[in-house]
Protein backbone atom coordinates (compact mmCIF):
# COMPACT_ATOMS: atom_id res chain seq x y z
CA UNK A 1 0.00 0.00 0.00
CA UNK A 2 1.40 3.36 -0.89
CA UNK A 3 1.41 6.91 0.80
CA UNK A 4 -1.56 8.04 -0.76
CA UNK A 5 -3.66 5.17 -0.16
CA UNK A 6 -2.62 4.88 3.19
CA UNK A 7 -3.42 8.30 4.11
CA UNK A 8 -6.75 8.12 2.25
CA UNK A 9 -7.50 5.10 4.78
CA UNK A 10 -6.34 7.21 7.58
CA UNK A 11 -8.40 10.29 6.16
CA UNK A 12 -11.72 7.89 5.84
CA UNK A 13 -11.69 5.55 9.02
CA UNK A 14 -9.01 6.59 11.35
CA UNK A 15 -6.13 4.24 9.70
CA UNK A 16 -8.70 0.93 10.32
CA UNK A 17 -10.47 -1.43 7.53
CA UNK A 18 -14.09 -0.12 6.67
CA UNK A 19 -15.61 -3.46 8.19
CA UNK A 20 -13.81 -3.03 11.51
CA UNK A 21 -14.82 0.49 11.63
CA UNK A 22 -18.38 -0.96 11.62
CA UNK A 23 -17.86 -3.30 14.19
CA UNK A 24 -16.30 -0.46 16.62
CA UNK A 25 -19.71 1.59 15.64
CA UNK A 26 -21.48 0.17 18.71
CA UNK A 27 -18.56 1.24 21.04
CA UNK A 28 -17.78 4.13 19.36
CA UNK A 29 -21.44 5.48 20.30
CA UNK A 30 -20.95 4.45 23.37
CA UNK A 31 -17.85 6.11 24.25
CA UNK A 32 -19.33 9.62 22.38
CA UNK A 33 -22.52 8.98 24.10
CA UNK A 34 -20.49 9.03 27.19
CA UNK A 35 -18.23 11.90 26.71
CA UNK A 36 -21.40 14.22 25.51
CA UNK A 37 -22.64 13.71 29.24
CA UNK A 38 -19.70 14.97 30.35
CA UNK A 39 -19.30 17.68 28.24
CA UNK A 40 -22.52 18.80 28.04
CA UNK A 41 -22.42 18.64 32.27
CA UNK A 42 -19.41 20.86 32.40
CA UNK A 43 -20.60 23.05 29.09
CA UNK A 44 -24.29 24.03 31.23
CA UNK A 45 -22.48 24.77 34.64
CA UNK A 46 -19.72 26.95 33.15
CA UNK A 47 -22.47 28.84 31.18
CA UNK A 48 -25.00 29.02 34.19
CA UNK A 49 -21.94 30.32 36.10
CA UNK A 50 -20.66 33.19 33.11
CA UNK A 51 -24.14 34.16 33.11
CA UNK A 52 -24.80 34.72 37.41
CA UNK A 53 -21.44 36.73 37.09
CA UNK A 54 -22.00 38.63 34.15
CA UNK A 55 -25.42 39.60 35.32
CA UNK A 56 -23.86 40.69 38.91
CA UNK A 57 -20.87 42.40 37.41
CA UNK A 58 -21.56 45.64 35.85
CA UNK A 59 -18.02 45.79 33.95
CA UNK A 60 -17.58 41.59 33.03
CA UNK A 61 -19.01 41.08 29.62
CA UNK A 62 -22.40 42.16 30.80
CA UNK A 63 -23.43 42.11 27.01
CA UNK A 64 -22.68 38.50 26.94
CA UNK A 65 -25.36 37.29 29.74
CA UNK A 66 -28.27 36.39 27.29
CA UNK A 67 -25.94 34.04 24.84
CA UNK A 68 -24.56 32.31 28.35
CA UNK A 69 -28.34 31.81 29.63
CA UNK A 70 -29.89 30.41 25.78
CA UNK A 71 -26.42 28.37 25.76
CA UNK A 72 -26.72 26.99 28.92
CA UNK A 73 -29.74 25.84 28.17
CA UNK A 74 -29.58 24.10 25.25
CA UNK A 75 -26.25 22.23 27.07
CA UNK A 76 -29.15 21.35 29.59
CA UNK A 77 -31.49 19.80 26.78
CA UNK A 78 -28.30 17.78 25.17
CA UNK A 79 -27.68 16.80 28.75
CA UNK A 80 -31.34 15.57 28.95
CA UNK A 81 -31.05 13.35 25.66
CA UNK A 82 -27.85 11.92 26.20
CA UNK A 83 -29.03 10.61 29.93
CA UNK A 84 -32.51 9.60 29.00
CA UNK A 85 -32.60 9.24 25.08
CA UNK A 86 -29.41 8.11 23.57
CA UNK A 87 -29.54 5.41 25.81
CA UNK A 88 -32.41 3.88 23.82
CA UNK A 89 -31.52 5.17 20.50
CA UNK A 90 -28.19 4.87 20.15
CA UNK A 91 -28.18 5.64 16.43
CA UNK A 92 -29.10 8.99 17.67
CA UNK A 93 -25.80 9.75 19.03
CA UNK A 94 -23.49 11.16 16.26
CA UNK A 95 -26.53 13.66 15.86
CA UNK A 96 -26.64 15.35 19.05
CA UNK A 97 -22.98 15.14 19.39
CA UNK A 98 -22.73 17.22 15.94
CA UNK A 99 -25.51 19.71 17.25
CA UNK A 100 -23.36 20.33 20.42
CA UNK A 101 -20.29 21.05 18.11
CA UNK A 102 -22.37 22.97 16.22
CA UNK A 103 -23.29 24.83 19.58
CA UNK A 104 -19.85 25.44 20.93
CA UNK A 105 -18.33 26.69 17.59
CA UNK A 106 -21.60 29.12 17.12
CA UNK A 107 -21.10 30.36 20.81
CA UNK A 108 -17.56 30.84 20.02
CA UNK A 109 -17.95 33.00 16.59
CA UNK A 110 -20.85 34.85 18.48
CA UNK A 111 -18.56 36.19 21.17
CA UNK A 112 -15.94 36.98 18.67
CA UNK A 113 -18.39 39.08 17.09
CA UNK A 114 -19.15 40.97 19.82
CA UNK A 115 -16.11 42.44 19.80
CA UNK A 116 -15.84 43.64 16.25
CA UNK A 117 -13.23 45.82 16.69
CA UNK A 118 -10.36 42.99 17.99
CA UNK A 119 -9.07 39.80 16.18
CA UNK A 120 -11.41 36.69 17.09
CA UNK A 121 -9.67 34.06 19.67
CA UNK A 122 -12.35 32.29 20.90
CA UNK A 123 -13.43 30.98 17.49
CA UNK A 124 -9.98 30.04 16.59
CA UNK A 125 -9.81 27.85 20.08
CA UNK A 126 -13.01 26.27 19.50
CA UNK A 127 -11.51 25.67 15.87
CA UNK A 128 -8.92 23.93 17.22
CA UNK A 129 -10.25 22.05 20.43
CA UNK A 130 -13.62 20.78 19.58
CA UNK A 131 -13.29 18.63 17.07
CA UNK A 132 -10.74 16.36 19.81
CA UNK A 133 -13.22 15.62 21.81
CA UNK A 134 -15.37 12.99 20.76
CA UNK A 135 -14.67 9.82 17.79
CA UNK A 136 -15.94 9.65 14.51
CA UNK A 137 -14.04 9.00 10.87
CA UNK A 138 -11.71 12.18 10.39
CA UNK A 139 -13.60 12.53 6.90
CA UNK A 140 -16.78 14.24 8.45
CA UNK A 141 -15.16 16.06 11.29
CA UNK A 142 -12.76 17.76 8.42
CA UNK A 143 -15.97 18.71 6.94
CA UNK A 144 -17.26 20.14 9.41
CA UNK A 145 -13.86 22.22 10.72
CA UNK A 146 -13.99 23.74 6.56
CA UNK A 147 -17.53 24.14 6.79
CA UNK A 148 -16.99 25.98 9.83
CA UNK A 149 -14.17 27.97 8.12
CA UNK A 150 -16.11 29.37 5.92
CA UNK A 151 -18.90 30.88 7.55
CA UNK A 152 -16.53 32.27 9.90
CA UNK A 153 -14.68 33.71 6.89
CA UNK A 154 -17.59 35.26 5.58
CA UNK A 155 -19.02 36.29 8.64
CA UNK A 156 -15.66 38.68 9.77
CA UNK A 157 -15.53 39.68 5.87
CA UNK A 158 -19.19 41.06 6.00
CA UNK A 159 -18.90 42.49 9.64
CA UNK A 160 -15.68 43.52 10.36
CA UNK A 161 -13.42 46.20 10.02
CA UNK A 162 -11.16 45.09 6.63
CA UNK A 163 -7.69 44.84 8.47
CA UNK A 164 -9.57 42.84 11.48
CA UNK A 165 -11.25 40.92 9.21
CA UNK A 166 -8.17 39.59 7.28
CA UNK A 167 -6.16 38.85 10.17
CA UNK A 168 -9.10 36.76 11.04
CA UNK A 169 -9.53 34.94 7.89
CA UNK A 170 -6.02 33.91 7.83
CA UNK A 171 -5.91 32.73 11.18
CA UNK A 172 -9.39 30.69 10.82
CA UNK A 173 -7.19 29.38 7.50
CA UNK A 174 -4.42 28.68 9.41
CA UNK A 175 -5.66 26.63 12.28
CA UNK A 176 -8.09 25.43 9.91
CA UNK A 177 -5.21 23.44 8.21
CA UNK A 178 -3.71 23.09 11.48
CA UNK A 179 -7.19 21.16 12.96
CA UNK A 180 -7.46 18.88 9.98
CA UNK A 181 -4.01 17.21 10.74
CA UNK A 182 -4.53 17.32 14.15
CA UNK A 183 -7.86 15.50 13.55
CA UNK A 184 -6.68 13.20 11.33
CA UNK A 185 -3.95 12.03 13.35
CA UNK A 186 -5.96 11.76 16.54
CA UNK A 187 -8.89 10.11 15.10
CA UNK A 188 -6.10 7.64 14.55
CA UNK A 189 -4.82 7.15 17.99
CA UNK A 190 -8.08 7.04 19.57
CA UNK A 191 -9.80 4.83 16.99
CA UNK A 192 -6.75 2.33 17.24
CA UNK A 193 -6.92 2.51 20.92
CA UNK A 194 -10.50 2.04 21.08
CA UNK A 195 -10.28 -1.32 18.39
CA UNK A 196 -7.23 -2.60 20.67
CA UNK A 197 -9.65 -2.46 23.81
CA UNK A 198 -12.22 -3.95 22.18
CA UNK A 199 -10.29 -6.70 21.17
CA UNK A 200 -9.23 -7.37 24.81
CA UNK A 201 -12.96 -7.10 25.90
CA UNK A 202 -13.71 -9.43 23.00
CA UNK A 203 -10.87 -11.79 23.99
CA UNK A 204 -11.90 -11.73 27.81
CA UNK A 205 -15.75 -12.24 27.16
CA UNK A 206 -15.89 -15.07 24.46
CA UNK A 207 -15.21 -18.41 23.70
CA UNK A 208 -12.68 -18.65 21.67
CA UNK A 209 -13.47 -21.97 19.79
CA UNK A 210 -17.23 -21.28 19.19
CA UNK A 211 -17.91 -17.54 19.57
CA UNK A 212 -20.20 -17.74 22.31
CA UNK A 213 -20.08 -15.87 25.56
CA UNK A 214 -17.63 -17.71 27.94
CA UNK A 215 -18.47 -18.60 31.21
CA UNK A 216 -16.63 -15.23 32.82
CA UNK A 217 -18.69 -13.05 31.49
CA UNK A 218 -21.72 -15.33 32.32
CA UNK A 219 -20.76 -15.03 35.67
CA UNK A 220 -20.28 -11.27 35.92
CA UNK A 221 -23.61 -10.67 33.75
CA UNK A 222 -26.03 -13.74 35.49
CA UNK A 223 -27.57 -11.28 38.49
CA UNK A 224 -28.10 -8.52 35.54
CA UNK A 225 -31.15 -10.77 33.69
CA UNK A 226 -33.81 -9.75 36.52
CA UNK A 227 -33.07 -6.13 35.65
CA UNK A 228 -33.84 -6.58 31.93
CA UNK A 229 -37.16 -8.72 32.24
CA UNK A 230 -40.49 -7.04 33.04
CA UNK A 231 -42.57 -9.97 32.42
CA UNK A 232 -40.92 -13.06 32.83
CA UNK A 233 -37.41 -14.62 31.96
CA UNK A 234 -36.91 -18.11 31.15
CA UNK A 235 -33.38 -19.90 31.09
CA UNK A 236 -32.11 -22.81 28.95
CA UNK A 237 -29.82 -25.29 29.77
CA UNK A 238 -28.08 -27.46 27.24
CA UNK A 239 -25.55 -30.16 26.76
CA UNK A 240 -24.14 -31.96 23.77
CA UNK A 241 -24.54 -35.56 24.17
CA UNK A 242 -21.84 -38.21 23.12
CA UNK A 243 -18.81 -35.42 23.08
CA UNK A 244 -16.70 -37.77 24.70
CA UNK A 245 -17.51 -40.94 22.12
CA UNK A 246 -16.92 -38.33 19.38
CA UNK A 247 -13.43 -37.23 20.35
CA UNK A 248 -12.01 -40.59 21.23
CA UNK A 249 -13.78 -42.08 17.81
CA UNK A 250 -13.04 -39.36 15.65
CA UNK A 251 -10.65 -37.09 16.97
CA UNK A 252 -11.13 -33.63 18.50
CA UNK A 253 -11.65 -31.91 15.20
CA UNK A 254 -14.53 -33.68 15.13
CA UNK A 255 -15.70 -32.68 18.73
CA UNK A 256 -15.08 -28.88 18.15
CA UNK A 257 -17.45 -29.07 15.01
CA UNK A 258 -19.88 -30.17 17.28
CA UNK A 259 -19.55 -27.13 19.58
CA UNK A 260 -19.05 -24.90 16.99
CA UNK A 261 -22.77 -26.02 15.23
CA UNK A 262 -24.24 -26.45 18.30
CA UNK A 263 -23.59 -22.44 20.03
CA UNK A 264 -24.38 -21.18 16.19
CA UNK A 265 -27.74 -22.62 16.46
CA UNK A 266 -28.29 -21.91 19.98
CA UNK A 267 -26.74 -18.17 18.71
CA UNK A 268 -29.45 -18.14 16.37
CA UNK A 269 -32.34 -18.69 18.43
CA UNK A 270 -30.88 -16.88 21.57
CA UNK A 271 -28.91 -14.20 20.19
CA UNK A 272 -25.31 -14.08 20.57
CA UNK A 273 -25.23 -11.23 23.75
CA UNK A 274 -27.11 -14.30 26.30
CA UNK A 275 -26.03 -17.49 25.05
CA UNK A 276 -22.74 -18.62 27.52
CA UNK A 277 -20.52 -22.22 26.93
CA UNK A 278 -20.43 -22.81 30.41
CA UNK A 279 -18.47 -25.85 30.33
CA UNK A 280 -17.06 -28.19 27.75
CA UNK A 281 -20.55 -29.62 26.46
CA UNK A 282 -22.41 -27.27 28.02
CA UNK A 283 -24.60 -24.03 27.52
CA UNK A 284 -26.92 -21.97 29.05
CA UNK A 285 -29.05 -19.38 27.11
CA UNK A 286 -31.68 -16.34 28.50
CA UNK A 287 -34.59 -15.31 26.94
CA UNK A 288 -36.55 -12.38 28.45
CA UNK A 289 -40.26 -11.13 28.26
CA UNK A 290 -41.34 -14.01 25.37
CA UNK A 291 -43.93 -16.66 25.51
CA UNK A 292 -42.98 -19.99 26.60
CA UNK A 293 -44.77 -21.76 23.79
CA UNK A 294 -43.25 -19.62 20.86
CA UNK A 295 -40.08 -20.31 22.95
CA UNK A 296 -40.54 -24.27 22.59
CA UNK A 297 -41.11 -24.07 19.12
CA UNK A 298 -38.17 -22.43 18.49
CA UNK A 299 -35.89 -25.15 20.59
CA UNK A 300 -37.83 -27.78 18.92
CA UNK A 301 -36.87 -26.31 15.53
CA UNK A 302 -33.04 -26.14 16.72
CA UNK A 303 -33.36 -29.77 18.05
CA UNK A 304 -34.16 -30.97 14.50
CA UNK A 305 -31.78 -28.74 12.85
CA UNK A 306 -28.93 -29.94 14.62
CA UNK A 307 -30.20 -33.63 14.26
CA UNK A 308 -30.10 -33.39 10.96
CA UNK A 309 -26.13 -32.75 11.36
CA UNK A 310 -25.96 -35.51 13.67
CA UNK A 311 -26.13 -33.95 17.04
CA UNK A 312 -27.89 -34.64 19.55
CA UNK A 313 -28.61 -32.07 22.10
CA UNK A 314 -30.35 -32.22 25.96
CA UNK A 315 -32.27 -29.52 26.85
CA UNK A 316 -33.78 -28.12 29.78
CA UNK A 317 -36.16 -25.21 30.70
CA UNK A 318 -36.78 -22.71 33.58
CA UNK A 319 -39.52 -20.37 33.46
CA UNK A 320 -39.93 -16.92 36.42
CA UNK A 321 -42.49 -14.51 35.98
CA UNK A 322 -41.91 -11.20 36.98
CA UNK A 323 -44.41 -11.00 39.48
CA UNK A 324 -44.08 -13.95 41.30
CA UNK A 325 -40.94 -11.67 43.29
CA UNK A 326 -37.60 -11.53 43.02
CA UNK A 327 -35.94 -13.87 40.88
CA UNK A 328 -32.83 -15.99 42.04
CA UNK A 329 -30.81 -16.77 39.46
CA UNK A 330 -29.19 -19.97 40.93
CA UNK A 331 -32.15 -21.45 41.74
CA UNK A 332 -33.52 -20.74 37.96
CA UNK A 333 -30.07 -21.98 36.46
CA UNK A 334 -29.98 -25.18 38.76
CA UNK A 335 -33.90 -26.18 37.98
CA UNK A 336 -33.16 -25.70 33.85
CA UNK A 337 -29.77 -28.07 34.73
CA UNK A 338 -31.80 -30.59 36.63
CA UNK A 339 -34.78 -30.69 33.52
CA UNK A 340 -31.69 -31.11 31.58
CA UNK A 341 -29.92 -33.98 32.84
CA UNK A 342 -33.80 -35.82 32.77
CA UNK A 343 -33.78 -35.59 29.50
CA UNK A 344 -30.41 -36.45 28.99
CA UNK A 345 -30.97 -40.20 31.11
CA UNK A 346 -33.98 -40.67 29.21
CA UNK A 347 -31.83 -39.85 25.74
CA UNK A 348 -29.15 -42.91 27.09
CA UNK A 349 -32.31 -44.99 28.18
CA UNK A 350 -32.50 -46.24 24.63
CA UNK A 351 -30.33 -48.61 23.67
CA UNK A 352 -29.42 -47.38 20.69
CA UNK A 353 -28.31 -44.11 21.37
CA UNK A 354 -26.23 -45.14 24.53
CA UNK A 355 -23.15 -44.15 23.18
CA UNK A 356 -21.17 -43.27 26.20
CA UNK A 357 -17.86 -43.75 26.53
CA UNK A 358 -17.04 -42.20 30.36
């Protein structure tokens, strides 16, 4: 890969492939979603504060108070969505966090403005610093720094005094040019950083051989499930019969197939966030607020599908309603691994399919 192409990847996703880019998407929102709670915090008490002083103080930008109060404000609603909203609609994010940028770099040309007569600094700062604080692909935020630019540009040209107004444009230019590498570059670190974390997460939280959650994370994530259910939550146990018989028959290559078809189907029907390889032929799956019938049709389906790829799976079922009080998740677990193991004896009942080997 030459220069050019590699700083045309670097200009477009931070330096990372396009499909890894989309897989960060989830944690970049987070992490913006995050950071807009914190700025947006700090933003509305700073601007609450300007404004009590520069109402009190007859001589400290007095002419300033009303653009402090309708900023702080709108901080205040941004604060509002990213607590109550964004949390739910998480495709939202990159929308408010652009209308807050939009926000600080408006504030910041306004109170240049207001002092017609001097060159701007507080434009050129938020030229500079904004753009650093949150992630997204260096593409749109150098968009949005010439974008930016130029109405500032044409804003000092139609408003200011001539000499004023070019030192301004060429220092808007300037750290225009200045912002875009600094952006770039950045984007780069941070986006790297943030794939290189994810990775460990990833690493920490899965299964390595069949993708599924590993038992760590179902550990640290089993007391969440009565938080998420309103209505009832039922758990699934599983196990893959004749493991064993398969690796000493056939070799392990043969066993980890197994595994591997087995937590894609249960994957499918569960969703990959609550389905956990607990041990080495074992899994346990959530489902919360669905019907128990629908719910049995849908492990009756996977039993046939993995049948018909010669696997033969025990499964067992746990059912808590909501209202019935609080839910203990051992207990749940522990009645969906008994149910299991009955239907595993009565699989090895039948002489045919006793195929154990232990």
């Amino acid at each position: 890969m030459n220069m050019i192409q590699r700083l045309w990847k670097l200009f477009q996703y931070a330096g990372v492939e396009r499909e890894e880019y989309k897989k960060l998407l989830p944690g970049i929102r987070e992490e913006n979603r995050e950071l807009l709670n914190k700025f947006s915090q700090l933003a509305a008490v700073m601007l609450f504060l300007l404004f009590i002083v520069s109402t009190l103080t007859n001589n400290f930008a007095t002419q300033n108070s009303t653009t402090y109060l309708l900023c702080g404000i709108e901080m205040l609603f941004i604060l509002v969505c990213s607590r109550f909203i964004l949390p739910k609609h998480p495709a939202l994010v990159m929308l408010i966090v652009y209308i807050f940028e939009i926000l600080l770099y408006i504030f910041g040309i306004h109170i240049s403005m207001l002092h017609a007569d001097k060159p701007a600094v507080s434009a050129v700062a938020f030229l500079l610093v904004t753009p650093l604080l949150f992630y997204d692909r260096p593409v749109r935020m150098c968009a949005m720094i010439a974008g930016v630019t130029a109405m500032f540009c044409g804003i000092v040209a139609l408003f200011k005094a001539p000499d004023v107004a070019e030192t301004d444009i060429w220092n808007a230019i300037t750290f225009a040019v200045v912002a875009f590498a600094t952006t770039v570059f950045t984007m780069s670190i941070k986006i790297r950083a943030l794939a290189q974390s994810r990775q460990i997460e990833y690493m920490s939280q899965t299964d390595l051989l069949t993708g599924a959650k590993n038992r760590n994370h179902y550990e640290s994530r089993l007391q969440e499930y009565p938080k998420m259910c309103t209505s009832n939550l039922i758990c699934v146990y599983a196990d893959a019969n004749g493991l064993h018989e398969l690796n000493y028959r056939y070799g392990h290559v043969a066993g980890d197939k197994m595994l591997c078809e087995v937590a894609e189907g249960m994957q499918r029907c569960f969703g990959g966030e609550h389905t956990y390889r607990i041990g080495g032929d074992e899994f346990v799956a959530f489902k919360v607020d669905v019907q128990p019938e629908k719910l049995l049709v849908e492990i009756d389906q996977l039993r046939r599908a993995l049948d018909e790829k010669g696997h033969h799976v025990s499964f067992g079922i746990a059912t808590r309603e909501k209202a019935q009080g609080e839910l203990n998740m051992r207990e749940i677990v522990g009645e969906a691994e008994a149910n299991m193991y009955e239907e595993k004896r009565e699989f090895y009942r039948r002489s045919e399919n006793d195929r154990r080997s232990r």
